[in-house]
C-alpha atoms as a PDB file:
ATOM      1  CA  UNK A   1      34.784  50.698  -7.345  1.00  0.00           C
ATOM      2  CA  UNK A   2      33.595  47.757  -9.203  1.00  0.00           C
ATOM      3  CA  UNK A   3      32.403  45.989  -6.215  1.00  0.00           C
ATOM      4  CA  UNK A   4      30.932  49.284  -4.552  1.00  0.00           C
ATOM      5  CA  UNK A   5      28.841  48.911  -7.937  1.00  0.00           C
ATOM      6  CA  UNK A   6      28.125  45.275  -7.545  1.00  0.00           C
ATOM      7  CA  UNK A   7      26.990  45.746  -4.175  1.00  0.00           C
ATOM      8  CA  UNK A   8      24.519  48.378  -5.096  1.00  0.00           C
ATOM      9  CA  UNK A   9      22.947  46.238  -7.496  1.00  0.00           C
ATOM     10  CA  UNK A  10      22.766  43.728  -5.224  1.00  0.00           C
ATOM     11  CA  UNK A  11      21.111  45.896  -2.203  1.00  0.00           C
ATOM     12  CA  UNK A  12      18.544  47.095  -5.092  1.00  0.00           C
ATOM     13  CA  UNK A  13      17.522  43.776  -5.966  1.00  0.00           C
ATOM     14  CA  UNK A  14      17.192  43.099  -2.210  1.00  0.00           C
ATOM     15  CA  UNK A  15      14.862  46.227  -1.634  1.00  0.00           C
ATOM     16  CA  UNK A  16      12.959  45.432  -5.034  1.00  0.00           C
ATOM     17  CA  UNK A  17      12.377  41.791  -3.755  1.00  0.00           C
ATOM     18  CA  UNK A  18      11.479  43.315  -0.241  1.00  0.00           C
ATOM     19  CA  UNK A  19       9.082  45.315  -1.392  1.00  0.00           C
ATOM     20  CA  UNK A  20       7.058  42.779  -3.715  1.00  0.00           C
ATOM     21  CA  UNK A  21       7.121  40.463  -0.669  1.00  0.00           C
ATOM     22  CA  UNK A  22       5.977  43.124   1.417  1.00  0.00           C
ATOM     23  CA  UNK A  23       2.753  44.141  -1.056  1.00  0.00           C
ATOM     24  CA  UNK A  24       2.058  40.744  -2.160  1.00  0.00           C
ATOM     25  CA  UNK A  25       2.648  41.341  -5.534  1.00  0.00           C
ATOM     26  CA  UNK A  26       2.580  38.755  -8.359  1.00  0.00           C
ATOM     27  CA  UNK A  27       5.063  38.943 -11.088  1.00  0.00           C
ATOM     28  CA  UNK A  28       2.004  39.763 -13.800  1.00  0.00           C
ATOM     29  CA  UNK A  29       1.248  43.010 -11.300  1.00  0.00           C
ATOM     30  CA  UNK A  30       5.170  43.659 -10.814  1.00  0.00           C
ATOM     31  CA  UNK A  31       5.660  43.823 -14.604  1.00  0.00           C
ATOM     32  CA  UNK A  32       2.531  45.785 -15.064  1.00  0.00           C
ATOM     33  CA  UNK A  33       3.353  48.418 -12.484  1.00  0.00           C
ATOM     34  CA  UNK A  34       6.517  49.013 -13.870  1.00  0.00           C
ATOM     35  CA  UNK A  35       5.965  48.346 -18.006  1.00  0.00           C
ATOM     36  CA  UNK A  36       7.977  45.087 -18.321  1.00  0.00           C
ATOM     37  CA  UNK A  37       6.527  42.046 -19.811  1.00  0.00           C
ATOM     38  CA  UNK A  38       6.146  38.867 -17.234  1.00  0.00           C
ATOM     39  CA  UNK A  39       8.850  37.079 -18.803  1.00  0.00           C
ATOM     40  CA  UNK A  40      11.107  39.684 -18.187  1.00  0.00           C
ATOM     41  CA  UNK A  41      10.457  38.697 -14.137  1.00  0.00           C
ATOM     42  CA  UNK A  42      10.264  34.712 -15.526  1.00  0.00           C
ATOM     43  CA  UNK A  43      13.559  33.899 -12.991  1.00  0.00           C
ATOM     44  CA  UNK A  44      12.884  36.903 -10.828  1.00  0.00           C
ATOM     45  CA  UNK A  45      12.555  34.644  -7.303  1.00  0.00           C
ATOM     46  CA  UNK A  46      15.562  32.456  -8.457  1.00  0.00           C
ATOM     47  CA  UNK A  47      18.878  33.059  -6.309  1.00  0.00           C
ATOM     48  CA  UNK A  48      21.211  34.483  -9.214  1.00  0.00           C
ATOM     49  CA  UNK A  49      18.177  36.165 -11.094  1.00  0.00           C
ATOM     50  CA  UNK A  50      20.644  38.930 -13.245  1.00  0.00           C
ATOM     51  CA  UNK A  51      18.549  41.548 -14.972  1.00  0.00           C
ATOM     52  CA  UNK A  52      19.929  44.519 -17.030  1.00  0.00           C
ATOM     53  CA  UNK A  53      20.128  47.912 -16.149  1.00  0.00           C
ATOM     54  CA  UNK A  54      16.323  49.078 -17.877  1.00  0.00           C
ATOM     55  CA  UNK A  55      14.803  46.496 -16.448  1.00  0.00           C
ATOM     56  CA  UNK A  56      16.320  47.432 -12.514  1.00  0.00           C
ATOM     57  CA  UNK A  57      15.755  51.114 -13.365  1.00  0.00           C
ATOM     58  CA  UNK A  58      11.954  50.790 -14.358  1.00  0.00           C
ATOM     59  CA  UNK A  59      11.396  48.087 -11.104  1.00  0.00           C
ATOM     60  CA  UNK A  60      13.010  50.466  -9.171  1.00  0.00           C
ATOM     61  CA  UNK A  61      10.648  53.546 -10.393  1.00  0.00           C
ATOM     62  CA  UNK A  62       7.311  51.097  -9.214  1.00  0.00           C
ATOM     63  CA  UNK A  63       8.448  50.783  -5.819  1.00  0.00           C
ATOM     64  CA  UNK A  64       7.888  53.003  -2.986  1.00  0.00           C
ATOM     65  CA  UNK A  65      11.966  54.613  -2.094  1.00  0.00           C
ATOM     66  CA  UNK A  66      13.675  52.520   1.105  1.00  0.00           C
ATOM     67  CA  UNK A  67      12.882  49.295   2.639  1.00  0.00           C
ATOM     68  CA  UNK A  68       9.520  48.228   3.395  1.00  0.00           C
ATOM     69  CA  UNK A  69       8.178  48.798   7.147  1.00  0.00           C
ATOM     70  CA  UNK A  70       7.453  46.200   9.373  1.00  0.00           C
ATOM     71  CA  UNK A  71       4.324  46.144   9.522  1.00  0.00           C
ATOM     72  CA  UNK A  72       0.709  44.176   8.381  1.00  0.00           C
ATOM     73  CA  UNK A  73      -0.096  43.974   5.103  1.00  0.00           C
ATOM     74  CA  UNK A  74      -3.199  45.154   6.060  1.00  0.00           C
ATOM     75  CA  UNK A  75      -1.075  48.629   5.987  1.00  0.00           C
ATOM     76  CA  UNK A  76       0.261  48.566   2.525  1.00  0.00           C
ATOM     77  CA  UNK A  77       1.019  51.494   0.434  1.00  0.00           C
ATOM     78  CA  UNK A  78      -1.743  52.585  -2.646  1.00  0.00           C
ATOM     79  CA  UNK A  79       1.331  51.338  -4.699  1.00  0.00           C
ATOM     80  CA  UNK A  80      -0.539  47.957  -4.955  1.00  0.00           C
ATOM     81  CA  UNK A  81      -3.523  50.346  -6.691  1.00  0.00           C
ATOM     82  CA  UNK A  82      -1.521  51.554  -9.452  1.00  0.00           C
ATOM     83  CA  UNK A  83      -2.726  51.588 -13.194  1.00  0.00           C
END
């Protein structure tokens, strides 16, 4: 059960990363979108990057739901608009 858990976490941060990739998004515009400070994202691109649980839950409610589409960036979501 403990490493179902683990593994979710892990497959979040995967789909949060994916996403920012995906929309070109800084980690000023990240943090912004989703009410954190920048430093909270300060090791956010480093390998064993370990935020807590508010922090995942209120990254997770700035991204779009599932794994970004192949596609251009040319054809990103109005996500990259928000206020």
């Amino acid at each position: 059960m403990l490493m179902e858990a683990i593994s979710d976490i892990q497959k979040l941060i995967k789909r949060i990363k994916a996403w920012v990739h995906y929309l070109g998004l800084s980690k000023n515009q990240l943090a912004h979108n989703a009410g954190l400070t920048e430093s909270t994202l300060r090791d956010f691109h480093r390998p064993g990057w370990n935020p807590t649980s508010i922090t995942l839950e209120k990254l997770e409610a700035a991204i779009p739901i599932g794994l970004p589409p192949e596609k251009s960036k040319t054809d990103t979501p109005d996500i990259i608009n928000k206020n």
